[in-house]
Protein backbone atom coordinates (compact mmCIF):
# COMPACT_ATOMS: atom_id res chain seq x y z
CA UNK A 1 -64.79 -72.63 80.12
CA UNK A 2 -64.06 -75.75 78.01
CA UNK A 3 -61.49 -77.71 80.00
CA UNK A 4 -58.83 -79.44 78.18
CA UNK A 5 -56.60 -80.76 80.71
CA UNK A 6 -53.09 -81.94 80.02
CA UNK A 7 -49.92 -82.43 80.97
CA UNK A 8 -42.14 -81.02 75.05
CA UNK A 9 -18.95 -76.26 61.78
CA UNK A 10 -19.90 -79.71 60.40
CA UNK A 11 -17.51 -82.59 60.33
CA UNK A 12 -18.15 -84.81 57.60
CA UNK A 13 -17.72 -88.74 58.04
CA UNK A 14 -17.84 -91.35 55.57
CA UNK A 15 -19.41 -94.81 56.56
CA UNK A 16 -18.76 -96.93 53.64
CA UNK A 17 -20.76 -100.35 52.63
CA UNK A 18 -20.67 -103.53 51.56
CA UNK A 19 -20.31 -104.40 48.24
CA UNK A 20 -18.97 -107.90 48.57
CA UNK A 21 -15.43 -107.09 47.26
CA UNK A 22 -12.56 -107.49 49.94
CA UNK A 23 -10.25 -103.91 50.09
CA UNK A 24 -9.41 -101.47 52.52
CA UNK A 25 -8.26 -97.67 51.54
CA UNK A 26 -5.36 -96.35 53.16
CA UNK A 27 -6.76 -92.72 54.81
CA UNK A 28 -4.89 -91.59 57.88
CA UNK A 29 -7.01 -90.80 61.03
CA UNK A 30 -8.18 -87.10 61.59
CA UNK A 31 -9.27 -88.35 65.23
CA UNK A 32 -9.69 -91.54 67.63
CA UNK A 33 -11.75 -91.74 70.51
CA UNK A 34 -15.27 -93.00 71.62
CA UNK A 35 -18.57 -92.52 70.28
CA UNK A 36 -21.16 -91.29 72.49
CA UNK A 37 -24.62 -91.72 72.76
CA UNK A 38 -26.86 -88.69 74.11
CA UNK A 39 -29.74 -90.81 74.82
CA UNK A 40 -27.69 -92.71 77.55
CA UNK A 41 -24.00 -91.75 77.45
CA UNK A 42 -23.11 -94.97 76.24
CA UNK A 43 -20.28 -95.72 73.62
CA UNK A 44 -20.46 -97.23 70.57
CA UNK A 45 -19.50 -100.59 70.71
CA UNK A 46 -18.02 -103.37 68.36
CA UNK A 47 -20.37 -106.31 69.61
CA UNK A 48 -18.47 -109.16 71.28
CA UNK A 49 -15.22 -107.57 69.57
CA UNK A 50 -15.92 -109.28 65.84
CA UNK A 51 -14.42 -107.47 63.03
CA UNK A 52 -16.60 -110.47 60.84
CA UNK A 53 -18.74 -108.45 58.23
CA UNK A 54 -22.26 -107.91 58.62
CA UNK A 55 -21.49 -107.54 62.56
CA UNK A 56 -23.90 -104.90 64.08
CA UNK A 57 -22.49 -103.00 66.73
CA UNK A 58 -23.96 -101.83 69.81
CA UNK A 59 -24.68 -99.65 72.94
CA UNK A 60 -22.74 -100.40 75.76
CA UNK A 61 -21.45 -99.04 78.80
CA UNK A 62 -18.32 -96.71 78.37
CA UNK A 63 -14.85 -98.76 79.36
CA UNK A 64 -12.01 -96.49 79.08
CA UNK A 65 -9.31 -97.93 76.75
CA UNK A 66 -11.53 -100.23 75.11
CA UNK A 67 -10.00 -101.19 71.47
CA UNK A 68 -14.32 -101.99 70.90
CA UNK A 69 -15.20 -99.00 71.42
CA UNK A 70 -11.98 -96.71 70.02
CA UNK A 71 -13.00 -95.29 66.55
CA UNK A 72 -11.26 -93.54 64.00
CA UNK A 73 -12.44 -90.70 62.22
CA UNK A 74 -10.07 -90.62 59.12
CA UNK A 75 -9.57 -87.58 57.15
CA UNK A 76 -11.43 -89.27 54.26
CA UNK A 77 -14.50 -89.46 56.92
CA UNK A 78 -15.09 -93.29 57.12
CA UNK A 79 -15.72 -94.21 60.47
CA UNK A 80 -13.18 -97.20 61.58
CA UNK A 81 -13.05 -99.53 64.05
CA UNK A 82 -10.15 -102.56 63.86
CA UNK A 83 -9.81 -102.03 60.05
CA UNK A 84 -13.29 -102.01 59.27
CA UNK A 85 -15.74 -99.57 58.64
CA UNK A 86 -19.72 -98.38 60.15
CA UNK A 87 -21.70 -99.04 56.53
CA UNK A 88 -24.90 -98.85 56.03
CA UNK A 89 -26.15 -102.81 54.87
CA UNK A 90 -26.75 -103.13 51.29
CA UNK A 91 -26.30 -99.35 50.63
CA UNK A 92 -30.02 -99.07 51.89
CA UNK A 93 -32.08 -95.39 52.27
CA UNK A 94 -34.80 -96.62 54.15
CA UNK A 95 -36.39 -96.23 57.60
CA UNK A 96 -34.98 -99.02 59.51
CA UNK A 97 -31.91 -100.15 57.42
CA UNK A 98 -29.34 -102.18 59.56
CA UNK A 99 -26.05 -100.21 60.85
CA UNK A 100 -23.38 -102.85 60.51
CA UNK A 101 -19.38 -103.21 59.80
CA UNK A 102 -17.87 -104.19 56.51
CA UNK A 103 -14.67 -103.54 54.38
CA UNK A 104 -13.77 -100.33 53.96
CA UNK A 105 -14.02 -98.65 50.49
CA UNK A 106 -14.00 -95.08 49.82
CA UNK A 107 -15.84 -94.07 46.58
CA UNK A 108 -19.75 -95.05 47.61
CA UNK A 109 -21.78 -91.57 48.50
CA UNK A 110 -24.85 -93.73 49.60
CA UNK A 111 -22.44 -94.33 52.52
CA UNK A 112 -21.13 -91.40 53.45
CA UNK A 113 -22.01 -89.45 56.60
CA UNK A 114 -21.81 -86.27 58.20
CA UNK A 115 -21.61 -85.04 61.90
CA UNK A 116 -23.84 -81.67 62.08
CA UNK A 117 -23.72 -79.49 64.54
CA UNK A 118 -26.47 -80.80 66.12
CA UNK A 119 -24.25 -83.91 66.80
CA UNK A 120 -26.69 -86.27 64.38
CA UNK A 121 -24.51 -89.07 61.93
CA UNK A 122 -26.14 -87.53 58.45
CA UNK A 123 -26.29 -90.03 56.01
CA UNK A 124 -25.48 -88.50 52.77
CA UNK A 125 -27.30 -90.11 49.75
CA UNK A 126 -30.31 -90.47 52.04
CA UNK A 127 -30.35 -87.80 54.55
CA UNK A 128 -31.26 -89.87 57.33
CA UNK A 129 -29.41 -90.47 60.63
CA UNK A 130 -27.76 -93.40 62.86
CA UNK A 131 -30.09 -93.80 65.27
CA UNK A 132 -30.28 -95.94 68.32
CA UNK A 133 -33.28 -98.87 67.58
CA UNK A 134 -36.63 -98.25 69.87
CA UNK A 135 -34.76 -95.56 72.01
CA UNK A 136 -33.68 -98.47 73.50
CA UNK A 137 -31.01 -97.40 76.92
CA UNK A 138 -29.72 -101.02 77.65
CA UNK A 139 -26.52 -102.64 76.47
CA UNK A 140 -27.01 -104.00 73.17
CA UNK A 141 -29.06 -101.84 71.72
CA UNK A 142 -28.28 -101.69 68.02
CA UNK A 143 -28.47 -99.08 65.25
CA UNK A 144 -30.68 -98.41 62.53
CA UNK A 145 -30.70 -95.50 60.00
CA UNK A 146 -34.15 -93.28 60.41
CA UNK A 147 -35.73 -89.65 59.62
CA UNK A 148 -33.95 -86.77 61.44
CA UNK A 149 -35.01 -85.22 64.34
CA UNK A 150 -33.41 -83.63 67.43
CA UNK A 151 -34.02 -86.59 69.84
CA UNK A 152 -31.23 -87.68 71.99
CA UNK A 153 -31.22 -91.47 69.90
CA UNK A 154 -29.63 -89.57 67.50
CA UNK A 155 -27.10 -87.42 69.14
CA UNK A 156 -23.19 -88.68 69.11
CA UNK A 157 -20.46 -87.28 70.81
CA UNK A 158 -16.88 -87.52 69.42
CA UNK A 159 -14.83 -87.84 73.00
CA UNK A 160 -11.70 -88.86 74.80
CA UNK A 161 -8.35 -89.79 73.42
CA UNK A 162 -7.70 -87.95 70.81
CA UNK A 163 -10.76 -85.95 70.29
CA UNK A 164 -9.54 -83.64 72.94
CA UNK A 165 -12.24 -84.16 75.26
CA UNK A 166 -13.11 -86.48 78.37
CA UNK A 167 -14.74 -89.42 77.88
CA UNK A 168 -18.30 -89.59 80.15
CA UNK A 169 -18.81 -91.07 83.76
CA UNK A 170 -20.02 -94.37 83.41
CA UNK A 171 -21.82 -94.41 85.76
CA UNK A 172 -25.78 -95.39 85.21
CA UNK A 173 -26.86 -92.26 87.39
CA UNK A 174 -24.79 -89.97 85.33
CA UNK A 175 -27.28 -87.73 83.03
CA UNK A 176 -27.19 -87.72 79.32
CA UNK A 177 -24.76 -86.27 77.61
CA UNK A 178 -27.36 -83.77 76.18
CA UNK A 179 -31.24 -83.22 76.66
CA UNK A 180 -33.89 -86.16 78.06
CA UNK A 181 -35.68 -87.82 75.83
CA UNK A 182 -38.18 -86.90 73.18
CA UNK A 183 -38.73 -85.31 69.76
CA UNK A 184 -38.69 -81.67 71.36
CA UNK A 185 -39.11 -81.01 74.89
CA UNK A 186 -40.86 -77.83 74.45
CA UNK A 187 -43.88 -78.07 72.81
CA UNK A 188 -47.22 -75.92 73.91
CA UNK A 189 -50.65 -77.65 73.10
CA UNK A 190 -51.87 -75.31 70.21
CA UNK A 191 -55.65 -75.80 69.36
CA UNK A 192 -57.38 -74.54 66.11
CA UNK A 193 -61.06 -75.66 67.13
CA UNK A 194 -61.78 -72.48 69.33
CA UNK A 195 -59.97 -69.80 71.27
CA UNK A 196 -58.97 -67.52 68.75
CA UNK A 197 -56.07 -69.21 67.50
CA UNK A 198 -52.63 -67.66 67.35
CA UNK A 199 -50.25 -66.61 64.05
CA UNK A 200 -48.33 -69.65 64.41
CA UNK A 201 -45.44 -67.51 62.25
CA UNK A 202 -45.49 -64.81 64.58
CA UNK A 203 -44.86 -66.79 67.71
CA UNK A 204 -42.08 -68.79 66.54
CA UNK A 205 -40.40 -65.49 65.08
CA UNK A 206 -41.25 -63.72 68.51
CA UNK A 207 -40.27 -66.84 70.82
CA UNK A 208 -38.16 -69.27 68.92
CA UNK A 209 -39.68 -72.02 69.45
CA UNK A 210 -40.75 -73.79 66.88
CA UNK A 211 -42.25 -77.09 68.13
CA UNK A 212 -45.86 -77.82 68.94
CA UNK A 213 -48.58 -80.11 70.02
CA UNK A 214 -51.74 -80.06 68.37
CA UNK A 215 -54.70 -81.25 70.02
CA UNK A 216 -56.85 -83.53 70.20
CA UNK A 217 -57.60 -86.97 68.46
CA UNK A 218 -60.97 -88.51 68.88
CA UNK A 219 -62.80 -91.31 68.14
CA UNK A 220 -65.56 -89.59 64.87
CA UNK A 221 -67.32 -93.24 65.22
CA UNK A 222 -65.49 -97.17 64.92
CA UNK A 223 -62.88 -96.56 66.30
CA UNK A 224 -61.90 -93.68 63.16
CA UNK A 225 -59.57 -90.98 64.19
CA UNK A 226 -60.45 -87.66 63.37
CA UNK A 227 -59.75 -83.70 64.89
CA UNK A 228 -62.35 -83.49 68.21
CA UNK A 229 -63.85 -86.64 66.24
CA UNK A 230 -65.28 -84.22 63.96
CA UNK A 231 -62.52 -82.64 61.62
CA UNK A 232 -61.67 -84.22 58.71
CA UNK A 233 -58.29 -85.73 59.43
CA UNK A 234 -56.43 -83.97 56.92
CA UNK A 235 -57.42 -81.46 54.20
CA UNK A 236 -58.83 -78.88 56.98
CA UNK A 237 -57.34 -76.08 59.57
CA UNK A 238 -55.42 -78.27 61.30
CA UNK A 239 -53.47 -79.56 58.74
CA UNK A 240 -52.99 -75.45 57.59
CA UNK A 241 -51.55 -75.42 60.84
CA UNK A 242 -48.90 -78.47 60.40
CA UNK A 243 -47.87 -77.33 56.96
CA UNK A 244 -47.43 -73.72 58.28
CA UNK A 245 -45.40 -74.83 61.78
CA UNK A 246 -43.65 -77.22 59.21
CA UNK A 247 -42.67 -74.28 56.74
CA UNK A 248 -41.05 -72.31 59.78
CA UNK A 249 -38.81 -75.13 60.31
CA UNK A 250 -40.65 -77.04 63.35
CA UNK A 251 -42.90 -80.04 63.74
CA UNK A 252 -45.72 -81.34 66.07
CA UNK A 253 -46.59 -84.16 68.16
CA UNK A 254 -50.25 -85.06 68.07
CA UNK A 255 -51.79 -85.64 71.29
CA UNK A 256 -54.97 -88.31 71.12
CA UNK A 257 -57.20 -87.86 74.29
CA UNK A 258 -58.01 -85.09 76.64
CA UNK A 259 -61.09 -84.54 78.84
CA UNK A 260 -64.46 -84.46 76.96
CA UNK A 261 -63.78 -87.68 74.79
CA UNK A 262 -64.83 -89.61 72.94
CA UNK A 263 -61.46 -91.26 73.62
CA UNK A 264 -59.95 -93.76 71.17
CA UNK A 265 -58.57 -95.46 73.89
CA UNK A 266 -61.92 -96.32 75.23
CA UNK A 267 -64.27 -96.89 72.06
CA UNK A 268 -61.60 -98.93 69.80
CA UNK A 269 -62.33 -102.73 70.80
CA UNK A 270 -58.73 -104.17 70.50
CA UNK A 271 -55.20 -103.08 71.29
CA UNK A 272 -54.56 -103.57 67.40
CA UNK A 273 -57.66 -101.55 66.53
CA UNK A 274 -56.18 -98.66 68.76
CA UNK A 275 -52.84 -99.56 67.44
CA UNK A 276 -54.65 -99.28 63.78
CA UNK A 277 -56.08 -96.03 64.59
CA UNK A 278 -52.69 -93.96 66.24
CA UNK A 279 -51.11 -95.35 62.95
CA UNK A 280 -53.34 -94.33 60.59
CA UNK A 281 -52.87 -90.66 62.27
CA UNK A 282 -48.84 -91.12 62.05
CA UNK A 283 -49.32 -91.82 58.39
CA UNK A 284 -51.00 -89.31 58.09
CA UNK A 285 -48.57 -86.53 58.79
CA UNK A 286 -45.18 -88.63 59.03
CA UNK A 287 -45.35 -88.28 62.78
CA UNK A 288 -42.10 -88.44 64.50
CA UNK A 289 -43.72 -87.87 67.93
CA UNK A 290 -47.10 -88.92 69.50
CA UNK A 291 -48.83 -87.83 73.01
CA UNK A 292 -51.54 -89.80 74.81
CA UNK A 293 -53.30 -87.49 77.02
CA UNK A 294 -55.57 -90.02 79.46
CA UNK A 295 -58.28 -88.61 81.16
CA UNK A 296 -61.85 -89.74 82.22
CA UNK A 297 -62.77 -93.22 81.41
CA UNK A 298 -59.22 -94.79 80.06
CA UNK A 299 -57.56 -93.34 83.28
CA UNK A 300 -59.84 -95.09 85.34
CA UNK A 301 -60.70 -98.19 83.91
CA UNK A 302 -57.96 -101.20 83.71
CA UNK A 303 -59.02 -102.59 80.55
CA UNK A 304 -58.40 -99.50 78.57
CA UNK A 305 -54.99 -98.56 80.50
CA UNK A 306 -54.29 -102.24 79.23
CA UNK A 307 -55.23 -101.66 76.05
CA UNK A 308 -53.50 -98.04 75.47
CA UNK A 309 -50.13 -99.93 76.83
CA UNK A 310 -50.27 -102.60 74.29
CA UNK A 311 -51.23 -100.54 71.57
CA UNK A 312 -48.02 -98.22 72.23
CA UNK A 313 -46.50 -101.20 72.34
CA UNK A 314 -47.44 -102.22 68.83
CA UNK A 315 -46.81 -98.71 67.71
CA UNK A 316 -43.37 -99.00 68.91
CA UNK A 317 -42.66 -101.95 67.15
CA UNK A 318 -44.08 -100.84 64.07
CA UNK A 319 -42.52 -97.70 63.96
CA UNK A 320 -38.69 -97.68 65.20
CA UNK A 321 -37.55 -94.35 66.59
CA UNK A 322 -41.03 -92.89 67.06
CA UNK A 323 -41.14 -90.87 70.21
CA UNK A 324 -44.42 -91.69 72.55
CA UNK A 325 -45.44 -89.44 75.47
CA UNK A 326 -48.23 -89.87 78.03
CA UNK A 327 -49.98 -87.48 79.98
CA UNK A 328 -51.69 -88.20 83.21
CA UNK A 329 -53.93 -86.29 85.72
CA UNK A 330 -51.88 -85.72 88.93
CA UNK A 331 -52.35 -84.20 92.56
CA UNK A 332 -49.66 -82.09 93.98
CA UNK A 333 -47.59 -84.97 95.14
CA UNK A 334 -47.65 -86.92 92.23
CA UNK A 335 -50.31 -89.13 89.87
CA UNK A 336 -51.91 -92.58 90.07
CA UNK A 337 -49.16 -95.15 89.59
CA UNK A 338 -51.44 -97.25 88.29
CA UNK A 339 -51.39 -97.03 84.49
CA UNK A 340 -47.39 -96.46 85.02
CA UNK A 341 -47.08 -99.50 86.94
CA UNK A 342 -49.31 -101.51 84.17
CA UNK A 343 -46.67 -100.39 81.69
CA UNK A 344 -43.08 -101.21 83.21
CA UNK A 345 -45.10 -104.55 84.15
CA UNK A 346 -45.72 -105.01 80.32
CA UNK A 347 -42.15 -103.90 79.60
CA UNK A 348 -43.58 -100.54 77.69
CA UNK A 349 -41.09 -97.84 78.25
CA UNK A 350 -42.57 -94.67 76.64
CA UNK A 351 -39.78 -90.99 76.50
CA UNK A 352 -41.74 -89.57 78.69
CA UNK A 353 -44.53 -89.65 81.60
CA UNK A 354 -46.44 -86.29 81.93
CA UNK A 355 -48.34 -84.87 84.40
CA UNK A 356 -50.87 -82.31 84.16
CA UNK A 357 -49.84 -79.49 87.04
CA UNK A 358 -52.97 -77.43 87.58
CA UNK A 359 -56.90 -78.83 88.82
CA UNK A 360 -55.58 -80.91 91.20
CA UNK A 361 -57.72 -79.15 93.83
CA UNK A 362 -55.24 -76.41 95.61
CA UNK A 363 -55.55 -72.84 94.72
CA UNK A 364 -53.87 -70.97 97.05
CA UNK A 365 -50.33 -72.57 97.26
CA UNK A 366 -47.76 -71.90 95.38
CA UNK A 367 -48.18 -73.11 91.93
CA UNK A 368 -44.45 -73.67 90.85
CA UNK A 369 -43.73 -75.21 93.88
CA UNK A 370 -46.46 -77.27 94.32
CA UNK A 371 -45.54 -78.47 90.45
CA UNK A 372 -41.73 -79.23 91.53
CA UNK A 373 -43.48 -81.27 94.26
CA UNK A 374 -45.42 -83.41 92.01
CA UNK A 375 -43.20 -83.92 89.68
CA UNK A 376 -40.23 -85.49 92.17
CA UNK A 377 -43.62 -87.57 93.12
CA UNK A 378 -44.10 -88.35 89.62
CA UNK A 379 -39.98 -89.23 89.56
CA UNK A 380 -40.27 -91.34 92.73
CA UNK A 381 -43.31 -93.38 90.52
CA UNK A 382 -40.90 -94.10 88.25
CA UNK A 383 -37.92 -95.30 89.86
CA UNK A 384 -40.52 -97.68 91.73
CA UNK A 385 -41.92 -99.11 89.48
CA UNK A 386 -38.79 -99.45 86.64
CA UNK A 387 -36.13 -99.67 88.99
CA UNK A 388 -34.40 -96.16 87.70
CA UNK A 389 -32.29 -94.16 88.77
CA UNK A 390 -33.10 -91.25 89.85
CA UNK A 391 -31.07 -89.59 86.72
CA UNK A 392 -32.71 -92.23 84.62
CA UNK A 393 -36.36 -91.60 86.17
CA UNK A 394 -36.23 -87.48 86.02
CA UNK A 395 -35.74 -87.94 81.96
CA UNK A 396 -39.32 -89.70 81.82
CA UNK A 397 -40.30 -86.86 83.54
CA UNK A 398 -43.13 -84.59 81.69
CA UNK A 399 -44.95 -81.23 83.08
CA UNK A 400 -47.66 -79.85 81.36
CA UNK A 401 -48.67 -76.79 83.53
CA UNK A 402 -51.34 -74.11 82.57
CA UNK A 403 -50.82 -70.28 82.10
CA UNK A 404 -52.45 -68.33 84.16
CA UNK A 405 -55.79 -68.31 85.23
CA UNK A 406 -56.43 -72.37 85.74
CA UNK A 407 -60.46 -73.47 85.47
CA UNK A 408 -59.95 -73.86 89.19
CA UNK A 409 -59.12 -70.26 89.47
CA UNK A 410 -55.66 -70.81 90.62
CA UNK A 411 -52.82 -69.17 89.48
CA UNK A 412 -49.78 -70.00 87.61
CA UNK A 413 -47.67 -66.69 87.20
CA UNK A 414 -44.81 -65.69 84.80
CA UNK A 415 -42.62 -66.14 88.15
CA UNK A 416 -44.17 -69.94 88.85
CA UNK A 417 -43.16 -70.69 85.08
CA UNK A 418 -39.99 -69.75 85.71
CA UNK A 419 -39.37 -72.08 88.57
CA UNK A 420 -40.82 -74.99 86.70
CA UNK A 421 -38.52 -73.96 83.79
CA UNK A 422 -35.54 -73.68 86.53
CA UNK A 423 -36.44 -77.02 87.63
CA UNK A 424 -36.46 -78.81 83.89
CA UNK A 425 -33.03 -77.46 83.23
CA UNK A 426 -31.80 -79.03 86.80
CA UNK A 427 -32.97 -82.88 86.04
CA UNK A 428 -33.16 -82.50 82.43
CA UNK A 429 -36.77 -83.29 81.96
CA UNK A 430 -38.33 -85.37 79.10
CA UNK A 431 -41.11 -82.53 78.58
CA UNK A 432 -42.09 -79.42 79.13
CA UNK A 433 -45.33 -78.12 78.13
CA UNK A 434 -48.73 -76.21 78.69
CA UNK A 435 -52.16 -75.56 77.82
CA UNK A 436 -52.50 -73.60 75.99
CA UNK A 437 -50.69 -71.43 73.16
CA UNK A 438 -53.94 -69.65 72.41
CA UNK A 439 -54.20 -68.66 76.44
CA UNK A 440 -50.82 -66.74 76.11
CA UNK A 441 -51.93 -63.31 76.03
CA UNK A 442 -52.98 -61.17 77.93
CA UNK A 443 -56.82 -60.22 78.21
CA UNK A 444 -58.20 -57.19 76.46
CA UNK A 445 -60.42 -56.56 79.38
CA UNK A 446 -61.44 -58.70 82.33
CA UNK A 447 -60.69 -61.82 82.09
CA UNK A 448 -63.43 -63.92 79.83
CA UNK A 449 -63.29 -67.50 81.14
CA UNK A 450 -62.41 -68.95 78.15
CA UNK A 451 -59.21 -70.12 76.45
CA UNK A 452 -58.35 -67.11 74.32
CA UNK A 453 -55.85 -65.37 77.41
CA UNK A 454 -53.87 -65.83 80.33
CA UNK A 455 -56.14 -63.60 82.84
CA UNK A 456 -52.36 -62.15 84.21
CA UNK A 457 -50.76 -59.45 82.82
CA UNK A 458 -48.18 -60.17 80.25
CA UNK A 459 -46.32 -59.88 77.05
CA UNK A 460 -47.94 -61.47 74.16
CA UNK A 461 -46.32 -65.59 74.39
CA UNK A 462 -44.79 -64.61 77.47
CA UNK A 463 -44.67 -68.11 78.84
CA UNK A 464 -43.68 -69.98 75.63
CA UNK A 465 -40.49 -67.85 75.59
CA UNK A 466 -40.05 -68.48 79.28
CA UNK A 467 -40.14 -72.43 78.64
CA UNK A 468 -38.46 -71.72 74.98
CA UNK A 469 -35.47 -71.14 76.92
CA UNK A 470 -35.44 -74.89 78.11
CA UNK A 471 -32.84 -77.36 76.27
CA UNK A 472 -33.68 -80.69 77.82
C-alpha cells in the first residue's frame, strides 16, 4: 500500500460610504442590538467611542448596554452606530478594503449590504463580505471586506435588545457563536493520482458534502510546486477535479506535504521561497484554504518547522482571511509539541492543528476512543503552549482519521467514526477529516491493500456522510 498519512430569509442592510459630503438620511430603525462575531463571540465595536469619519471599528469583548457596541439596523438597511454609518472606504470592491464609519447617505449600491442566511454582511456592488482581518480573536481586531466563504470571520449575529434575542456570555471560555474555525470543517482528502478515483458529482449528491481536500503538493525541482511534483499544476486531472467540485457548489483546500516527499517545506531554501511557492499554488486556484500536512523530514528537523512557520506567516500577511491548517503525526495521547510550540513562540496562530489518528502503533484498542484521547492531548498542547482556553484550544483542534482498514491493519469502523463525529460536535472542532475519499467503499472482494476501499463492509461514502453530518 502507498501510505499517505494525514490528519475540514435574507435581511438586507445598507452600509453606506464616504463621499466627502456632510448629510445624514432620516430612516427609522427596523432593529438595535449588538453585532456578533462567530469567530469569537465578540461584538462589534465603535473603537475608543469616536463617531470621527474614517474611524475603523473593532472586535471587542461583549459589554451589555454599551452605546459602542448598540447598532441600528434601519429599515432602509444602513447599519448605524451614534449617527453614523459601517461604509465601505472609498466605495472600494477589493480584497482587503478598509471597514470604517462615515456620514450616512442612502443612494450608493457599492455600499449596500445584505445579511444571508448564512449570517455573512454581503456587500452588494461587490459581493464580498465584512470579514474579521487575519482571523484575528483579540480585541481590536478590525474589518476588512474579502471573498465569501463559510468561515466563522465572516459570520454576524444580530442579538440582544431589540433583536429579540440574548446577547452572548462574555466570557473568553464561552464557544463561538457558530462552528470553529476554518473554510469547511469537513473536508475528505480526495486524490486523483491512483486509487480509482471517485464521481466527485455523485458523492456530493449522495452525501452532501461538498467540500474537499486535494492532495498533495510537491516540490517537481527548485523549490516549483507541482501535483506529487509531477503534475502539471494546472491544465491536468486535478484541476478537472476543482472545476467539477467547484460546479457542484463546493471548494477545496490544497494540502502541500504528506509522507513520500519531496516536501516543499524541506527542498525550498528560504521561508520566502516556501512562502513564494504556497502562493504561487493559491494563485493558482484562488485558494481560500490551505493544509500543510508535515511528515518525514520537516517534522523532524527544526530548521524546516522554522521555516514552514514563517512562511505561513508570510502567507498570512499576504493574504488576509486565508484559512491555514496543519497536520501532524500523533500517538494516541497526543503529537510532538514541538513544531506547535515553535509557532505560538513565533506568534503564528494557524485555524487549525490536525492530527493524523491512525499508525500510531496500536491496533487492537479502540480506534474512536483512542482518537478522542489524542485529540484532548492534542487540546492540552494547545492551551500550553498559547495560553487557551480550553474552549479556545478545542477550535484549533483537527482529526484526520482513516476509514477502515489502516496500513497498520487496525481498524476504524462506521461505529468509531461516529464517536469521533460525536466528539467534533461536543467541542466544536476546527476539522474533521480522513484519508481517503477514494477508500470509501466497500471492497468487491477481499480486501486489496491498496487505497481504492475501506476493507469493512459498508454503503458506498458511508463515512463522508457520517462526518457530513458535522457543523463545526
Amino acid at each position: 500500500m502507498k501510505r499517505h498519512r494525514l490528519l475540514a430569509a435574507s435581511i438586507s442592510l445598507v452600509a453606506v460610504a464616504a463621499l466627502g459630503v456632510l448629510g445624514m438620511n432620516n430612516a427609522s430603525a427596523a432593529g438595535t442590538g449588538t453585532l456578533v462575531s462567530a469567530l469569537n463571540n465578540k461584538c462589534l465595536d465603535l473603537t475608543d467611542g469616536s463617531t470621527t469619519n474614517g474611524n475603523q471599528p473593532q472586535l471587542w469583548d461583549c459589554v451589555s448596554g454599551s452605546s459602542n457596541q448598540k447598532w441600528i439596523l434601519a429599515d432602509n438597511g444602513q447599519l448605524q452606530i451614534k449617527n453614523k454609518c459601517l461604509d465601505v472606504a472609498d466605495n472600494a470592491t477589493t480584497n482587503g478594503a478598509v471597514i470604517h464609519l462615515w456620514d450616512c447617505y442612502d443612494s450608493v449600491a457599492s455600499q449596500k449590504w445584505t445579511l444571508t442566511a448564512a449570517r455573512t454582511l454581503v456587500n452588494t456592488a461587490s459581493g464580498k463580505c465584512l470579514d474579521v482581518k487575519d482571523n484575528n480573536t483579540a480585541n481590536g481586531a478590525k474589518l476588512q471586506l474579502w471573498s465569501c466563504s463559510t468561515t466563522s470571520n465572516q459570520q454576524w449575529t444580530l442579538t440582544g435588545s431589540d433583536s429579540g434575542s440574548t446577547p452572548p456570555p462574555t466570557s473568553p471560555t464561552s464557544p463561538p457563536a457558530a462552528g470553529g474555525p476554518g473554510a469547511k470543517a469537513v473536508a475528505p482528502y480526495y486524490y486523483t493520482g491512483w486509487g480509482n478515483p471517485p464521481n466527485l458529482t455523485t458523492v456530493t449528491n449522495t452525501t452532501g458534502v461538498k467540500w474537499f481536500t486535494m492532495a498533495f503538493m510537491l516540490n517537481s525541482g527548485n523549490c516549483d510546486p507541482k501535483w506529487d511534483g509531477g503534475r502539471a499544476l494546472t491544465g491536468g486531472q486535478d484541476q478537472t477535479a476543482i472545476n467539477t467540485i467547484r460546479a457542484n457548489g463546493g471548494d477545496v483546500v490544497i494540502s502541500f506535504g504528506g509522507a513520500s516527499g519531496p516536501w516543499l517545506e524541506h527542498s525550498c531554501t528560504s521561508a520566502t521561497a516556501l512562502a513564494a511557492a504556497y502562493q504561487k499554488v493559491i494563485n493558482a486556484y484562488g485558494l481560500k484554504a490551505i493544509d500543510i500536512d508535515i511528515e518525514g523530514t520537516p517534522y523532524d528537523t527544526a530548521a524546516d518547522q522554522q521555516k514552514t512557520v514563517d512562511a505561513l506567516k508570510i502567507i498570512k500577511t499576504n493574504n488576509p482571511g486565508i484559512v491555514t491548517y496543519i497536520t501532524l503525526g500523533s500517538g494516541t495521547t497526543g503529537p510532538d509539541a514541538s513544531l506547535i510550540n515553535r509557532a505560538a513562540q513565533a506568534g503564528l496562530v494557524v485555524d487549525g492543528w490536525g492530527i493524523m489518528t491512525f499508525d500510531w502503533g496500536n491496533t487492537t484498542g479502540n480506534q474512536g476512543q483512542l482518537t478522542i484521547q489524542a485529540a484532548d492531548g492534542l487540546k492540552n498542547r494547545l492551551k500550553t503552549a498559547y495560553g487557551w482556553s480550553d474552549a479556545e484550544a478545542y477550535r484549533h483542534v483537527g482529526i484526520s482519521s482513516m476509514n477502515g482498514i489502516t496500513d497498520e491493519k487496525a481498524t476504524v469502523t462506521l461505529a468509531d467514526m461516529k464517536t469521533i463525529t460525536t466528539y467534533a460536535q461536543q467541542h466544536t472542532i476546527a476539522r474533521l477529516t480522513f484519508w481517503s475519499l477514494n477508500r470509501d467503499r466497500q471492497c468487491a472482494g477481499s480486501y486489496p491493500n491498496d487505497d481504492t476501499c475501506s476493507g469493512v463492509t459498508q454503503s458506498a461514502y458511508q463515512y463522508t456522510s457520517i462526518i457530513g453530518a458535522y457543523k463545526g
